[in-house]
N, C-alpha and C. Protein backbone atom coordinates (compact mmCIF):
# COMPACT_ATOMS: atom_id res chain seq x y z
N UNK A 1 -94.74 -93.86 8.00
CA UNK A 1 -94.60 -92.59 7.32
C UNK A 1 -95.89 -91.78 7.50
N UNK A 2 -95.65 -90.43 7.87
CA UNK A 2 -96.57 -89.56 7.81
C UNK A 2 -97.40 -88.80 6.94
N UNK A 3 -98.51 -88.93 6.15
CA UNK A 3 -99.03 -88.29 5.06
C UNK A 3 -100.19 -87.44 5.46
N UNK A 4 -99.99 -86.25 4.48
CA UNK A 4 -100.38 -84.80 5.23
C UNK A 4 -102.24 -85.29 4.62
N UNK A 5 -103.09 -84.72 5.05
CA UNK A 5 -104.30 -85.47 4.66
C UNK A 5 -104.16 -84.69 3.14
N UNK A 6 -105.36 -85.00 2.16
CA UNK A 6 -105.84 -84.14 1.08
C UNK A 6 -106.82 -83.60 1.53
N UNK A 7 -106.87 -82.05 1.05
CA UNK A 7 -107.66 -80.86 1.22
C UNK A 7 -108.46 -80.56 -0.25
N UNK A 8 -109.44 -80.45 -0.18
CA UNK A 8 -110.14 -79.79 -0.93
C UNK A 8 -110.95 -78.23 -1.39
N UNK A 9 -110.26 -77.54 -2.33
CA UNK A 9 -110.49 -76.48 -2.28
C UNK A 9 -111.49 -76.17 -3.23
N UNK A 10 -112.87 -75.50 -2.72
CA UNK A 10 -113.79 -75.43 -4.17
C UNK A 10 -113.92 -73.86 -4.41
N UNK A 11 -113.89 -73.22 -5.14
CA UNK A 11 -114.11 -72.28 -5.67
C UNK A 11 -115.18 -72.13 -6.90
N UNK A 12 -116.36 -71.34 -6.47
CA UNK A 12 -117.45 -71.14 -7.86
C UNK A 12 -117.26 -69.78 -8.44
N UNK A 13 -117.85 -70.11 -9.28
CA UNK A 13 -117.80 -68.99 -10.55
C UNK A 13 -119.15 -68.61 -11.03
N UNK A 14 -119.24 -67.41 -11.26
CA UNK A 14 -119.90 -67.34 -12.67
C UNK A 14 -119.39 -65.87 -12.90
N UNK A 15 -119.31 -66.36 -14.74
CA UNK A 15 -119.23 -65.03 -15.78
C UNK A 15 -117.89 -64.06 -15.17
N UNK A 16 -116.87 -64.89 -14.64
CA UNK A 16 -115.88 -64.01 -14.19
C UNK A 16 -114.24 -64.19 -14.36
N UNK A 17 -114.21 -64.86 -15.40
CA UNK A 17 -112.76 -65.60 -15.79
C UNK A 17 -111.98 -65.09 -15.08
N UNK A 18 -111.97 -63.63 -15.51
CA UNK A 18 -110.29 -62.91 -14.43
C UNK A 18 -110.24 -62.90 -13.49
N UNK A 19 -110.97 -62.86 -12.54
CA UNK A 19 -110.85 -63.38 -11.52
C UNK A 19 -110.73 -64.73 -11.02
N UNK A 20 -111.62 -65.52 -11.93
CA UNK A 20 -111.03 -67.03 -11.41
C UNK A 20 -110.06 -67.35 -11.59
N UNK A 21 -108.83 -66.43 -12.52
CA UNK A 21 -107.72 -66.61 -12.84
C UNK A 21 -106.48 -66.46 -11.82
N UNK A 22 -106.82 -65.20 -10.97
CA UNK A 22 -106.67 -64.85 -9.91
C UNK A 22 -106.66 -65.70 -8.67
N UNK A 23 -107.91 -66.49 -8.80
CA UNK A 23 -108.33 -66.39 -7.21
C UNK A 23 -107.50 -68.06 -7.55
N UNK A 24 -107.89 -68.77 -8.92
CA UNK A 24 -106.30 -70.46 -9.02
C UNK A 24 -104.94 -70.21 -8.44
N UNK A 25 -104.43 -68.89 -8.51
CA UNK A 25 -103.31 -68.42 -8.88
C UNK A 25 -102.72 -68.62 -7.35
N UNK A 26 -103.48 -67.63 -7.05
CA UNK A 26 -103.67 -67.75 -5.16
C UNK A 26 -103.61 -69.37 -4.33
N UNK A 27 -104.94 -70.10 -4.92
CA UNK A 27 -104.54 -71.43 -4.46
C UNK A 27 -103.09 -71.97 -4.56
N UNK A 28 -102.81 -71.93 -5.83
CA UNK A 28 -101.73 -72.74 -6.80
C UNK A 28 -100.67 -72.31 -5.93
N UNK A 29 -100.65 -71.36 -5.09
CA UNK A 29 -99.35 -70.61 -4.73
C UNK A 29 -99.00 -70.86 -3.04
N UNK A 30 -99.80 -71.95 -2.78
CA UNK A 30 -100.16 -71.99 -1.05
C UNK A 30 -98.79 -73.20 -1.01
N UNK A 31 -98.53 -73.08 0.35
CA UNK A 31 -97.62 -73.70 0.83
C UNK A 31 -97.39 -75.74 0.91
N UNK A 32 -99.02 -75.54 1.69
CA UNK A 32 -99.23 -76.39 1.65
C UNK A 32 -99.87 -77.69 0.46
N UNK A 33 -98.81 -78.27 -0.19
CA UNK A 33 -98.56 -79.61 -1.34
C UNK A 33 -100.05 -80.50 -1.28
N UNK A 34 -100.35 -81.22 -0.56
CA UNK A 34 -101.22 -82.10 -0.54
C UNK A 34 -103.01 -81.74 -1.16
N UNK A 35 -103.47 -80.68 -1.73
CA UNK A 35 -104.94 -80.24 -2.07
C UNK A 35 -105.03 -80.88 -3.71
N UNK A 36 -106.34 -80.69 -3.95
CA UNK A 36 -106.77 -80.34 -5.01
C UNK A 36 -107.64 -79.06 -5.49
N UNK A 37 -107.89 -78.78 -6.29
CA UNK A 37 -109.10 -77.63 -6.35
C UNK A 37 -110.14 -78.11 -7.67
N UNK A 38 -111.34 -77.82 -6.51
CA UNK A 38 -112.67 -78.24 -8.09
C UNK A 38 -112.92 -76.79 -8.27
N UNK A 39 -113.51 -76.84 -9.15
CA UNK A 39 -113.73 -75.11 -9.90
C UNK A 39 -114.96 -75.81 -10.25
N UNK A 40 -116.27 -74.55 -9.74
CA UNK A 40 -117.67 -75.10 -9.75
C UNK A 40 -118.54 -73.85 -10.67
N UNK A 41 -117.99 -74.24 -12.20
CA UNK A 41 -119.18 -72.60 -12.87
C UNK A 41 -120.86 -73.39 -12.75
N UNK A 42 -121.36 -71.85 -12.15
CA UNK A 42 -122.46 -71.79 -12.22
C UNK A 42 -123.58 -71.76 -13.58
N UNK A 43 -122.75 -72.31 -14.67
CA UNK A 43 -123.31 -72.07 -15.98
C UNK A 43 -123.13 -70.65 -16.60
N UNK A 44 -122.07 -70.43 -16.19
CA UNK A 44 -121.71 -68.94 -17.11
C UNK A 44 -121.39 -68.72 -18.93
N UNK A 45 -121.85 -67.81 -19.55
CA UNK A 45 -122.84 -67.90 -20.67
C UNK A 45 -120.88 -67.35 -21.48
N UNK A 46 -120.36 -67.42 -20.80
CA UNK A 46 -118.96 -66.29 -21.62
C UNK A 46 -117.91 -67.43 -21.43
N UNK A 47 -116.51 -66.98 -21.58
CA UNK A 47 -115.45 -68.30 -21.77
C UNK A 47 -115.33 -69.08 -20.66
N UNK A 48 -115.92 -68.46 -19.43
CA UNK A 48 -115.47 -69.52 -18.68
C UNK A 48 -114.91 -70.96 -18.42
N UNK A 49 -116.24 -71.77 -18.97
CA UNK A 49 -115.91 -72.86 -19.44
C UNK A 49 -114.24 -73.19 -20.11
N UNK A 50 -114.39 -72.42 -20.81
CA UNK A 50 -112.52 -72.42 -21.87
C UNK A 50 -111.59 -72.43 -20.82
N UNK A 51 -111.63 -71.51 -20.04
CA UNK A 51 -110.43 -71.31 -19.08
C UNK A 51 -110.29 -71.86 -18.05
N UNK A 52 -111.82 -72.56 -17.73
CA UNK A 52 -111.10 -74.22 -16.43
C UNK A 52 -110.69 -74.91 -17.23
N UNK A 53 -111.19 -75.25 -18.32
CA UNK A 53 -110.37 -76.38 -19.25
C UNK A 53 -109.09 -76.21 -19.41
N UNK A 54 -108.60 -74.80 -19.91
CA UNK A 54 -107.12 -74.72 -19.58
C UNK A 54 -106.72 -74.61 -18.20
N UNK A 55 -107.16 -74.60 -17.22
CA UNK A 55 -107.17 -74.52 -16.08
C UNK A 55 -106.33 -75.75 -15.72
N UNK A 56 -107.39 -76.37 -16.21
CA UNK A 56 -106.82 -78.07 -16.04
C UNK A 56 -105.96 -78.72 -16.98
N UNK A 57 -106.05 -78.24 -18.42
CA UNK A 57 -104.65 -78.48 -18.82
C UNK A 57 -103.44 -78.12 -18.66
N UNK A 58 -103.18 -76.89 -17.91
CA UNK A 58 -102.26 -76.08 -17.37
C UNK A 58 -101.24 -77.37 -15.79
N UNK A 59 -102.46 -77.69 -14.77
CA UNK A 59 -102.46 -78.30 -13.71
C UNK A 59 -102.51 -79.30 -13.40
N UNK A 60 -102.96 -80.40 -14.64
CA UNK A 60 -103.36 -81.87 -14.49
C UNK A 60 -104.44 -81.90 -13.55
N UNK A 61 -104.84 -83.13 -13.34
CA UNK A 61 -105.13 -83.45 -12.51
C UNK A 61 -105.80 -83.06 -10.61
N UNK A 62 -104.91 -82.24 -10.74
CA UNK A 62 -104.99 -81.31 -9.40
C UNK A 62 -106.25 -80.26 -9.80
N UNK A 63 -106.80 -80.11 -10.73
CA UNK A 63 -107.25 -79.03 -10.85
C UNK A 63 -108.88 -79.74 -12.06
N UNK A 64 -109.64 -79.62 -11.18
CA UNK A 64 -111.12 -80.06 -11.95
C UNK A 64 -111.95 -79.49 -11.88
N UNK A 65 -112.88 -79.48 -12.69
CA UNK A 65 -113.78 -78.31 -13.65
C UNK A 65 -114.95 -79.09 -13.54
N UNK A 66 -115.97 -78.34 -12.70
CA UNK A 66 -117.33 -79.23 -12.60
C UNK A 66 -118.33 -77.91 -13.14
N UNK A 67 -119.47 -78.12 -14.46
CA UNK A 67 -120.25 -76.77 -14.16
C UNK A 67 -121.52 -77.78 -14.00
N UNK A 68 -122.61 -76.80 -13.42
CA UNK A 68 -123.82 -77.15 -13.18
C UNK A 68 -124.93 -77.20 -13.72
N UNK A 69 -125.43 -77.95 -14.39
CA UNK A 69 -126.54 -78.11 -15.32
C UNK A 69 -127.50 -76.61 -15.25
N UNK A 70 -127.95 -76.43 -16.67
CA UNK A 70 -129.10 -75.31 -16.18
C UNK A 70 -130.41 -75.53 -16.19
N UNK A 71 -131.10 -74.84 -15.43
CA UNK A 71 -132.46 -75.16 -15.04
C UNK A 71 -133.12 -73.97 -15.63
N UNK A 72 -134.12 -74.57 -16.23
CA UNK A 72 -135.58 -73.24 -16.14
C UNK A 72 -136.48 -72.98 -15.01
């Protein structure tokens, strides 16, 4: 049996929910079955955070929320 590889799609953020809302929507909508998508906030100071989390409760699994520590 033939299995299509897994693809990884990363998309970063910062401070821009509606659009990251957008730009999942777009992934979520591709043809091709086999991906995941990490969602990478840059430490954005507004909901972001909130809305990969629903991001990922919306998607399971398929859909993970990494943000990046902040530095001084």
């Amino acid at each position: 049996m033939h299995q299509t590889p897994l693809v990884s799609v990363v998309l970063t953020t910062y401070q821009r929910p509606e659009m990251l809302l957008q730009s999942v929507a777009s992934v979520m909508a591709q043809d091709y079955p086999n991906f995941e998508l990490i969602i990478v906030d840059d430490c954005s100071a507004d909901n972001t955070p909130e809305v990969v989390a629903g991001l990922h409760d919306q998607h399971g699994d398929r859909v993970r929320g990494l943000c990046l520590p902040q530095t001084s």
